[in-house]
Protein backbone atom coordinates (compact mmCIF):
# COMPACT_ATOMS: atom_id res chain seq x y z
CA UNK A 1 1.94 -20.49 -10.37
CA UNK A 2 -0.55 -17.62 -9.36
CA UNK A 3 -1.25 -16.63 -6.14
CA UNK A 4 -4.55 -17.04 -6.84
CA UNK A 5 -6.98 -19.26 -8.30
CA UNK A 6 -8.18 -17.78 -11.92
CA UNK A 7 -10.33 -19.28 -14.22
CA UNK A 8 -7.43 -21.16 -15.88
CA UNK A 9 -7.81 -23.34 -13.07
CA UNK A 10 -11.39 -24.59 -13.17
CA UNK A 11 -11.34 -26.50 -15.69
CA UNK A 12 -14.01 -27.16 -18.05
CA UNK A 13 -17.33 -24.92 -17.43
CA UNK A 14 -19.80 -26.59 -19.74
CA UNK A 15 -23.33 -27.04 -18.14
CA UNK A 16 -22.03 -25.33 -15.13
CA UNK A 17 -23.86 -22.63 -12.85
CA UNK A 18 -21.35 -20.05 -12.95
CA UNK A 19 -21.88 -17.14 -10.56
CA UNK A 20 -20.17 -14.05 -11.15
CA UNK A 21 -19.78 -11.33 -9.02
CA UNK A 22 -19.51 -8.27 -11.20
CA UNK A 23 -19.42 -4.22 -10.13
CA UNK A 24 -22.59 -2.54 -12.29
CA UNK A 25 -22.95 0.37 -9.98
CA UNK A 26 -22.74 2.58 -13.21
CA UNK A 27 -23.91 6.24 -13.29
CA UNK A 28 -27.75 6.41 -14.19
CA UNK A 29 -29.72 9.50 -16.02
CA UNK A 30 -33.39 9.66 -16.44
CA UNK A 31 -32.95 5.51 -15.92
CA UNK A 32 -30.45 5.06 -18.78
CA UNK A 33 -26.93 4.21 -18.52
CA UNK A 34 -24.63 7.17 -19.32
CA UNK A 35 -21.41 5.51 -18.85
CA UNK A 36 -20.74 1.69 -19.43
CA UNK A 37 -16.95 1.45 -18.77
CA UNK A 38 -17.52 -0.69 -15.91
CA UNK A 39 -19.64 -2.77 -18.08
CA UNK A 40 -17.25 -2.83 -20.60
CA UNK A 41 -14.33 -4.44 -18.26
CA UNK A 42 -16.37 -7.16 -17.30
CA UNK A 43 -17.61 -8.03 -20.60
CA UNK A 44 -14.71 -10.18 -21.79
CA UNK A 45 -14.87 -12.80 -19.17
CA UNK A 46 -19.12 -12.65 -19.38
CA UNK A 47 -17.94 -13.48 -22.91
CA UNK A 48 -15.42 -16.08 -22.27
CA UNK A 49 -17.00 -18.12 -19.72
CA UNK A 50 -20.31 -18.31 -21.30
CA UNK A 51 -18.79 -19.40 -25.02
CA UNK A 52 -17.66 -22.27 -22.80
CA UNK A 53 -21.48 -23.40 -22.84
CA UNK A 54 -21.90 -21.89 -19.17
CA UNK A 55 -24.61 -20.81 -17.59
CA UNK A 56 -23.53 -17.42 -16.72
CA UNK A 57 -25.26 -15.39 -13.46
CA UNK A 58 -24.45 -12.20 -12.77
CA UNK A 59 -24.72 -10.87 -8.78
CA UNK A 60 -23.89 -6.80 -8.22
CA UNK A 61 -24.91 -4.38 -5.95
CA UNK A 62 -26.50 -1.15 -6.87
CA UNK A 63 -26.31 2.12 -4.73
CA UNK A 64 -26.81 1.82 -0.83
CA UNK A 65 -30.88 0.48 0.17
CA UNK A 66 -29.49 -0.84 3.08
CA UNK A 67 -31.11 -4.12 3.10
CA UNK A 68 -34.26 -2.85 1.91
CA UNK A 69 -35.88 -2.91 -1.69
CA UNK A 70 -35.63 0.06 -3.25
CA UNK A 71 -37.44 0.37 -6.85
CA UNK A 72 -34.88 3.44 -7.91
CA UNK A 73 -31.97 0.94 -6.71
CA UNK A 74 -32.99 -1.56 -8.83
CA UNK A 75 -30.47 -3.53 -11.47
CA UNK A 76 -33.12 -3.97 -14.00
CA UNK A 77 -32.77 -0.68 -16.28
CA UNK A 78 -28.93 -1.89 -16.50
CA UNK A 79 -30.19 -4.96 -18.81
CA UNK A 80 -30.17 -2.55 -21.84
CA UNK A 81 -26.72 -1.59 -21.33
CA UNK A 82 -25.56 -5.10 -20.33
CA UNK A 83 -27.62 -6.38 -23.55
CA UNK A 84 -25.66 -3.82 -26.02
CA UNK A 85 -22.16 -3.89 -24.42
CA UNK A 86 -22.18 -7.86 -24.76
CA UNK A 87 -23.98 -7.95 -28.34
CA UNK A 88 -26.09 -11.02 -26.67
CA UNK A 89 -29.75 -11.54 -24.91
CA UNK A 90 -29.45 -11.33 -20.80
CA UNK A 91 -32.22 -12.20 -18.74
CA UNK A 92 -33.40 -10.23 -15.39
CA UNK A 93 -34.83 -11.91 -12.55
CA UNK A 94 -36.26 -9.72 -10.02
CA UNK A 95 -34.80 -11.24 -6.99
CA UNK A 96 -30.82 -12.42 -6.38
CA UNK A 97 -32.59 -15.59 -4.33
CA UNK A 98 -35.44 -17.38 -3.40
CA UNK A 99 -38.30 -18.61 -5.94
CA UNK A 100 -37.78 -16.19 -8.61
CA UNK A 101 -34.21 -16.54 -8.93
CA UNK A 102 -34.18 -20.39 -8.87
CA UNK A 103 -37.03 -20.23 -11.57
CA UNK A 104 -34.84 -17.56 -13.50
CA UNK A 105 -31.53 -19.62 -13.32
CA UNK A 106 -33.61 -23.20 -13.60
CA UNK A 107 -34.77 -21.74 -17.28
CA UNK A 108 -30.89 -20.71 -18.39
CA UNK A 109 -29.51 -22.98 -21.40
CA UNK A 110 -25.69 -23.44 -22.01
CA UNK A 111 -23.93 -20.24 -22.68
CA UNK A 112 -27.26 -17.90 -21.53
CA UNK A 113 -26.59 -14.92 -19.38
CA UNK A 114 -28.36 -13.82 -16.49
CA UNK A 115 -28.77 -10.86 -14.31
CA UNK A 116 -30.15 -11.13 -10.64
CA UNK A 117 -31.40 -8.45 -8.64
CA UNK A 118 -29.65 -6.06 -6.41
CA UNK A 119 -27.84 -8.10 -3.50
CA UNK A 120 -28.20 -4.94 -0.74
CA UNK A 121 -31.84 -5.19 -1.07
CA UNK A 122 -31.26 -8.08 1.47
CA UNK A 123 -29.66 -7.41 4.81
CA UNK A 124 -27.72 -10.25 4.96
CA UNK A 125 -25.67 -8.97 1.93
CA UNK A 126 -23.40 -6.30 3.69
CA UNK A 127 -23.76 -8.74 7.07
CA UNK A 128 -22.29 -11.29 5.46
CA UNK A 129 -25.06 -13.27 6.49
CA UNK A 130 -24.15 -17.17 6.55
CA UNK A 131 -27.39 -18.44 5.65
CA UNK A 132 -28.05 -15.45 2.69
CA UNK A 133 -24.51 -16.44 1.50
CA UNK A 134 -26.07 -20.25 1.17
CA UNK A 135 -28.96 -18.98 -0.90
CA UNK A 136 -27.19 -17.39 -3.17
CA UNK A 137 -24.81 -20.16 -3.29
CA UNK A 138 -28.10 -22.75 -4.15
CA UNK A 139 -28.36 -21.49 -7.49
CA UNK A 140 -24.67 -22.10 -8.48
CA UNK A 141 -21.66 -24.68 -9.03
CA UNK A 142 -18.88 -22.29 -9.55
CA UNK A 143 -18.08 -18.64 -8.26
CA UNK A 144 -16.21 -16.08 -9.95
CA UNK A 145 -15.17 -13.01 -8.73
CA UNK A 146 -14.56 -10.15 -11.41
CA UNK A 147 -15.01 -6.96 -8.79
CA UNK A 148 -12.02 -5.89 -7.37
CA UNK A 149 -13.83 -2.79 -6.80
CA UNK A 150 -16.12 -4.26 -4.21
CA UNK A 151 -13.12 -6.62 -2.64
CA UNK A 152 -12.28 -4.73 0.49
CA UNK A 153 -15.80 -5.64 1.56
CA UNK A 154 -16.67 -8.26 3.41
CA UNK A 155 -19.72 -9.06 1.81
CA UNK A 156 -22.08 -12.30 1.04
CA UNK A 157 -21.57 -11.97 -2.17
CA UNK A 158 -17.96 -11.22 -2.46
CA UNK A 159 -16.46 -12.92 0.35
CA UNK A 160 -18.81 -15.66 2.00
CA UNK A 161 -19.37 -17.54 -1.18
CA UNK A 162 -15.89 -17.83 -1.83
CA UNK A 163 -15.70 -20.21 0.93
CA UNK A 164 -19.28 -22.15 -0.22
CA UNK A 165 -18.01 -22.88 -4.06
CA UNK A 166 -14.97 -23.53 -5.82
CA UNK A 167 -14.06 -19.78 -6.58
CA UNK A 168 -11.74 -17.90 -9.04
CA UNK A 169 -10.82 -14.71 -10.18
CA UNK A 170 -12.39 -13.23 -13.59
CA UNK A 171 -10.00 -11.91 -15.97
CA UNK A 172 -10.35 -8.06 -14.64
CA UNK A 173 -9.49 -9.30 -11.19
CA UNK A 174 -6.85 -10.95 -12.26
CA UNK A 175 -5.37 -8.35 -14.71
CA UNK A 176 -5.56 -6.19 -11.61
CA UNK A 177 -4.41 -8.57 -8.82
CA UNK A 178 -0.94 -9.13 -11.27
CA UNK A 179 -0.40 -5.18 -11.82
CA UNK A 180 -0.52 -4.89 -8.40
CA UNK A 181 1.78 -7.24 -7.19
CA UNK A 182 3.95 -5.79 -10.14
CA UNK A 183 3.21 -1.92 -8.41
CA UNK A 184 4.22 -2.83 -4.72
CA UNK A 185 4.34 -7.02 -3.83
CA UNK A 186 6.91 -8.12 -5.66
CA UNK A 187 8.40 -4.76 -8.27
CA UNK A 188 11.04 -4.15 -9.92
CA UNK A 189 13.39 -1.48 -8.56
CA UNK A 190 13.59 1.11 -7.88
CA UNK A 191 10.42 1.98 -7.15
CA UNK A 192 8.76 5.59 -6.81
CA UNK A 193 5.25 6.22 -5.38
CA UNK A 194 3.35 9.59 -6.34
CA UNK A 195 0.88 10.62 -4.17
CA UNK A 196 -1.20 13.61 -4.48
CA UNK A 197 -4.57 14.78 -3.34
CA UNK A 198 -6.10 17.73 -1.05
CA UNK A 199 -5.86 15.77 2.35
CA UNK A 200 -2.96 14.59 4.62
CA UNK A 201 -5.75 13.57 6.92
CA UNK A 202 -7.44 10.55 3.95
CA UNK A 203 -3.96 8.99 2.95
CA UNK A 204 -1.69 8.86 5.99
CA UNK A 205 -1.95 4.25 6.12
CA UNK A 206 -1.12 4.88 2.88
CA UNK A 207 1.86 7.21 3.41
CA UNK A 208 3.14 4.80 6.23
CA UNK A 209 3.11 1.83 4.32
CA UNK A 210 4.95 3.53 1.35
CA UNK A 211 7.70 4.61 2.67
CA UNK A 212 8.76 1.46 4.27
CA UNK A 213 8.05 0.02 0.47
CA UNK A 214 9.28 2.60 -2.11
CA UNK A 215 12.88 3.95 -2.69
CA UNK A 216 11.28 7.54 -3.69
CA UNK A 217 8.08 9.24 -2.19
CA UNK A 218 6.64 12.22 -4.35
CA UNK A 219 4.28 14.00 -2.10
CA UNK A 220 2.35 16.35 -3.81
CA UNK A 221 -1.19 18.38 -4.45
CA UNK A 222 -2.53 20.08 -1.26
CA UNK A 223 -1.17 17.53 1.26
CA UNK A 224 2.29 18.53 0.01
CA UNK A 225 1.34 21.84 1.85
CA UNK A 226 1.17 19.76 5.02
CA UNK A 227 4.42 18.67 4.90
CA UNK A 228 6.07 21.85 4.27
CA UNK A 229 4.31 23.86 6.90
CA UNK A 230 5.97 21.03 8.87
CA UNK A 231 9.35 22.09 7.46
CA UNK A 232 8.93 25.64 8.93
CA UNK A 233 7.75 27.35 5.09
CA UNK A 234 5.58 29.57 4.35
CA UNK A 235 2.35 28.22 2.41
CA UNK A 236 -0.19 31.61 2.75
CA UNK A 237 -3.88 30.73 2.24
CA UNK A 238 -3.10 27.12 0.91
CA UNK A 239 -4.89 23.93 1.68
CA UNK A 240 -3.00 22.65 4.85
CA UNK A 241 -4.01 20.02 7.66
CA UNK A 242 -1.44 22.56 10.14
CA UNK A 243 -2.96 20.13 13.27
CA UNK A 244 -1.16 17.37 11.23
CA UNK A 245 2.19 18.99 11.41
CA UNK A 246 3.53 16.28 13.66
CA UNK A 247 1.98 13.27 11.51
CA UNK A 248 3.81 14.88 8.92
CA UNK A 249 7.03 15.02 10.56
CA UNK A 250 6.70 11.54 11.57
CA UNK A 251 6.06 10.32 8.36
CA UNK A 252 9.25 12.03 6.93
CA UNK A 253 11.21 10.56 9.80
CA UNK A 254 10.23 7.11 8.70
CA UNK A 255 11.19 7.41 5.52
CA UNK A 256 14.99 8.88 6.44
CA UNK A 257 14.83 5.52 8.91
CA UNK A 258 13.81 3.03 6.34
CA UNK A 259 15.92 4.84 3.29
CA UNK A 260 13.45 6.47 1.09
CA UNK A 261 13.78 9.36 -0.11
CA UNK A 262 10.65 12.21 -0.08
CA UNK A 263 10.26 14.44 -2.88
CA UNK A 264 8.46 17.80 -2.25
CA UNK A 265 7.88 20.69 -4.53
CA UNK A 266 11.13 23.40 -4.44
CA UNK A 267 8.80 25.81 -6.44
CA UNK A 268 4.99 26.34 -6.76
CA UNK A 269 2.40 28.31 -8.82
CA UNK A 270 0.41 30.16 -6.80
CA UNK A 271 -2.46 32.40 -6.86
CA UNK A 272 -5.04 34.93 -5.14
CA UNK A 273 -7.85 32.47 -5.89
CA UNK A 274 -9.21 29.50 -6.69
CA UNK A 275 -10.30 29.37 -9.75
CA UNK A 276 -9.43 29.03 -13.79
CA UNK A 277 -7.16 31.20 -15.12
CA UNK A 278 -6.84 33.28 -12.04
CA UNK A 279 -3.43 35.46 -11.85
CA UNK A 280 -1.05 33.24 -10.81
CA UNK A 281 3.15 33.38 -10.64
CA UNK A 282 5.80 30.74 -10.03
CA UNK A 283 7.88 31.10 -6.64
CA UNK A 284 9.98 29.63 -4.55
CA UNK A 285 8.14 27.26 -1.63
CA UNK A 286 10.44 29.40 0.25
CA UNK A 287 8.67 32.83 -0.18
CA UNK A 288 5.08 31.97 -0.90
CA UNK A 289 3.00 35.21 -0.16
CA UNK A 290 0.81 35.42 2.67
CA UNK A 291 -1.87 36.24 0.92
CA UNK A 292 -1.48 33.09 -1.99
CA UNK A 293 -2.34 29.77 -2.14
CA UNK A 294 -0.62 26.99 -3.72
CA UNK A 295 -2.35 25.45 -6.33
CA UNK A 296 -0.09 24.01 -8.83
CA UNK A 297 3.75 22.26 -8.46
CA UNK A 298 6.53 24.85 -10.18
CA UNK A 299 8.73 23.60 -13.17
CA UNK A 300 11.47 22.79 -10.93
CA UNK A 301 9.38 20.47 -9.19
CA UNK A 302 8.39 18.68 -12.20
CA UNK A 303 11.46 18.61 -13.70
CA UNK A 304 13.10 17.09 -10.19
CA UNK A 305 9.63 14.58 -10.48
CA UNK A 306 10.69 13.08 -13.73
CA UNK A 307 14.45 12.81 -13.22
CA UNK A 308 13.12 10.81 -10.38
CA UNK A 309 10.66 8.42 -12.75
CA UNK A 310 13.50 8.28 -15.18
CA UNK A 311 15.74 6.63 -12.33
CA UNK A 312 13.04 4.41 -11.42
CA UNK A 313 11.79 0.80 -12.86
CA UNK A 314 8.47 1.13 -11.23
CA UNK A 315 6.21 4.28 -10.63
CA UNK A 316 2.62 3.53 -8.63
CA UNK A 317 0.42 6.86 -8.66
CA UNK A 318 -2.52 7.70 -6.89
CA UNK A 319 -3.56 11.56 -6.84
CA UNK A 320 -2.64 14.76 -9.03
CA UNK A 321 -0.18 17.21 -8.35
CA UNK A 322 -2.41 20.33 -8.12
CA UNK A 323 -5.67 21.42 -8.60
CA UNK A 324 -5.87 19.93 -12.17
CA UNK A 325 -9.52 20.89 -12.62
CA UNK A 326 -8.68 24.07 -12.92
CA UNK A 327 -6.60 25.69 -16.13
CA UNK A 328 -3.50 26.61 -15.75
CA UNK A 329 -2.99 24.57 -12.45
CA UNK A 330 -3.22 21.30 -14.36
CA UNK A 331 0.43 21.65 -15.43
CA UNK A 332 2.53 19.96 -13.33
CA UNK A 333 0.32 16.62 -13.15
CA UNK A 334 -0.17 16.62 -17.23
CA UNK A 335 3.45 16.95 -17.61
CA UNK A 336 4.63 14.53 -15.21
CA UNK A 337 1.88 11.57 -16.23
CA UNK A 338 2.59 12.66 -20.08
CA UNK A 339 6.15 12.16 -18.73
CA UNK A 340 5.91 8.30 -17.09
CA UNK A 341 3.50 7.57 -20.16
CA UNK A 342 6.67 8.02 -22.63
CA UNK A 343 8.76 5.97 -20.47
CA UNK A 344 6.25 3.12 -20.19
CA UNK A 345 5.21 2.96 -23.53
CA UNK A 346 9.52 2.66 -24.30
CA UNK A 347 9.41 -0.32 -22.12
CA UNK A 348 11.41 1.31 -19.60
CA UNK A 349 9.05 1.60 -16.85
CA UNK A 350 6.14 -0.12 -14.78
CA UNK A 351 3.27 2.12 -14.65
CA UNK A 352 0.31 1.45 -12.18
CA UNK A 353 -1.92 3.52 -11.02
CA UNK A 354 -5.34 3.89 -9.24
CA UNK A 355 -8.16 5.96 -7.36
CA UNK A 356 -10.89 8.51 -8.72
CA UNK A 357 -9.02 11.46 -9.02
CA UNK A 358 -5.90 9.65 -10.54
CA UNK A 359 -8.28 8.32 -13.30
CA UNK A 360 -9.77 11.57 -14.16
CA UNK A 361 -6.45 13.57 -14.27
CA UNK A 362 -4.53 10.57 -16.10
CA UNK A 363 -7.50 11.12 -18.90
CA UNK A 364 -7.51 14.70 -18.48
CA UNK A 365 -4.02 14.28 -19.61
CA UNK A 366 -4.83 11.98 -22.59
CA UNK A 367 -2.69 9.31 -21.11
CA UNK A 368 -4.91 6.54 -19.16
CA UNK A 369 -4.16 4.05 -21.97
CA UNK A 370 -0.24 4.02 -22.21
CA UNK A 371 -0.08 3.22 -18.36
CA UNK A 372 0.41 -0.54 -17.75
CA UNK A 373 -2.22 -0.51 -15.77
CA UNK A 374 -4.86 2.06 -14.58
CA UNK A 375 -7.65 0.94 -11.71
CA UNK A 376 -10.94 1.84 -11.84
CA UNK A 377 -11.48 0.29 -7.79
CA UNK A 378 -10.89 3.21 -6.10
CA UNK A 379 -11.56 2.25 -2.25
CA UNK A 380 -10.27 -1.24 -2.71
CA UNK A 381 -7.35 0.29 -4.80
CA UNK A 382 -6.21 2.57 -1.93
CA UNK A 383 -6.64 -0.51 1.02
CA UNK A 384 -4.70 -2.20 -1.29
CA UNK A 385 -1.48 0.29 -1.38
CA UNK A 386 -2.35 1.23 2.56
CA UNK A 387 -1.05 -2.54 3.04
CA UNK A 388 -4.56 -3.69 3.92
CA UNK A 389 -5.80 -7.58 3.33
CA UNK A 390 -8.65 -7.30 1.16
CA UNK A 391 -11.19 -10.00 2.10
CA UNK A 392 -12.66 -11.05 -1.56
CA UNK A 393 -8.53 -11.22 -2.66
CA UNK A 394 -7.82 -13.14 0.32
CA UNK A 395 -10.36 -15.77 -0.35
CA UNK A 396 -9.16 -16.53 -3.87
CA UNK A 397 -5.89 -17.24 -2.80
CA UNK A 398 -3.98 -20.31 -4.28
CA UNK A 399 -3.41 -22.79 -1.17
CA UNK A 400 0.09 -23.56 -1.03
């Protein structure tokens, strides 16, 4: 049985209100849709539960208006996109309650599709408002939650109305919910974590609750620079959170106490500056010149990094290795995510990973789709691996 309720469990949805919390806060251009991938997630269980013959009525948020109506914040130049990604008609109503959107949902036949308006234009949205959370509820029978991305918010609209209808999780939720217990609730082992990123400062919940959950740590990108300034090396000009020193050496500490092991670079790439194709050599993290930065993990590093993955069941990622925008310094995260890729797709290893610049780095390296799993949540993704309850997740849990 599922920890959580899915749509497997609510039985027959014919005739039925359904509303669906969804996450459309796509990028816009010149009020067109320039990238539907979030639409495109979604789209199967739109599909699924209105070929069921239910009324299907989609609630999102769009930007931040802060409880106020914003015309450029609006949902309704979305339609298009929603209209072409599902191959079916959806209807807009300009409001997510009140007169319009009862008339709106009133006029809905079996398996129709409907869009309602922005839920921040109300206060009461991001308040959690109870009585905003009972409109919306009025013009439903069952909810649905298919945003992960929007979970770790305590919101009307993705928490209070969990607890006003019978609520599930959409098929994205769930295919994300299961990777993650896979990734860190309940893996196979080992397990290795690989964290990257610019700042010590933005990840250290995260780093604490890893290493009292992983068998292997890989620390790398800038904050990597952190913890060997901690270690007495040199690191020049590089990226490092110095004032964190002690955090670092804490965090290390913990890990020798709870039996994981840390994996820092031995060798680096560094340069003069930062930018593409600057000069650049490979040295030691023992004799990085004073006037260098680090920018990039050395071979050895990334050779030590996948010995480690091949010893390892289960790999959860989150942040690149180096500065991976910038040619040649992409080389140590494409070769270690080309690297875990191979193993997954051999069926050897678990492979989940999450957060913006994980994302763009796992496609820079033409590898996002031989992952078992790659999440688009970002924020609710981190809170997630920082060991954090996430209140939309926690209200769809199965009762025992």
């Amino acid at each position: 049985m599922s920890a959580f309720r899915t749509l497997d469990d609510a039985g027959s949805l014919k005739g039925r209100r359904v509303l669906m919390r969804v996450d459309l806060n796509v990028p816009m251009e010149n009020g067109r849709v320039t990238d539907d991938t979030r639409i495109a997630r979604v789209a199967p269980t739109i599909r699924e539960v209105a070929d069921q013959g239910a009324k299907v009525i989609l609630l999102a948020h769009f930007g931040r208006p802060k409880g106020k109506r914003e015309p450029k914040e609006s949902l309704e130049p979305v339609v298009p996109a929603l209209r072409s990604v599902l191959g079916r008609p959806v209807a807009f109503a300009a409001d997510c309650i009140g007169p319009e959107a009862a008339e709106a949902v009133t006029a809905l036949r079996d398996g129709d599709v409907l869009l309602l308006e922005n839920t921040r234009f109300h206060a009461g949205e991001e308040k959690n408002d109870p009585g905003f959370a009972d409109a919306l509820a009025a013009n439903g029978d069952v909810y649905v939650n298919e945003a992960f991305s929007a979970a770790h918010r305590a919101h009307a609209s993705t928490e209070g109305l969990a607890h006003r209808l019978p609520a599930f999780a959409g098929r994205e939720m769930q295919a994300e919910l299961e990777a993650l217990t896979k990734g860190l609730e309940d893996p196979q082992r080992p397990v290795i974590a690989l964290v990257g990123g610019a700042k010590v400062s933005s990840k250290i919940d995260l780093l604490e609750n890893l290493v009292a959950k992983v068998d292997m740590l890989v620390i790398g990108g800038g904050m990597a620079n952190t913890f060997l300034h901690a270690q007495g090396k040199p690191v020049g000009k590089s990226l490092c959170e110095k004032d964190l020193a002690a955090t670092a050496t804490r965090i290390l500490a913990a890990a020798e106490r709870a039996g994981c092991r840390i994996i820092l670079p031995v060798d680096a790439v560094a340069a003069a500056e930062f930018k593409a194709h600057a000069p650049h050599e490979t040295v030691s993290v023992d004799s990085i010149p004073e006037a260098s930065m680090i920018l990039d993990a050395g071979p050895r590093s990334v050779a030590e990094i996948n010995a480690a993955i091949d010893g390892a069941k289960t790999l959860v990622w989150n942040g690149p290795l180096g500065a991976f925008e910038l040619a040649p310094f992409d080389a140590a995260t494409v070769a270690a995510a080309r690297h875990a890729a191979a193993r997954t797709t051999d069926g050897r290893l678990v492979s989940v990973a999450g957060g913006g610049d994980t994302v763009a780095a796992l496609n820079h390296a033409g590898v996002a789709q031989d992952f078992t799993y790659v999440s688009t949540a970002g924020g609710a993704f981190l809170e997630w691996l920082e060991g954090k309850a996430l209140p939309g997740v926690e209200a769809l849990r199965a009762k025992a």
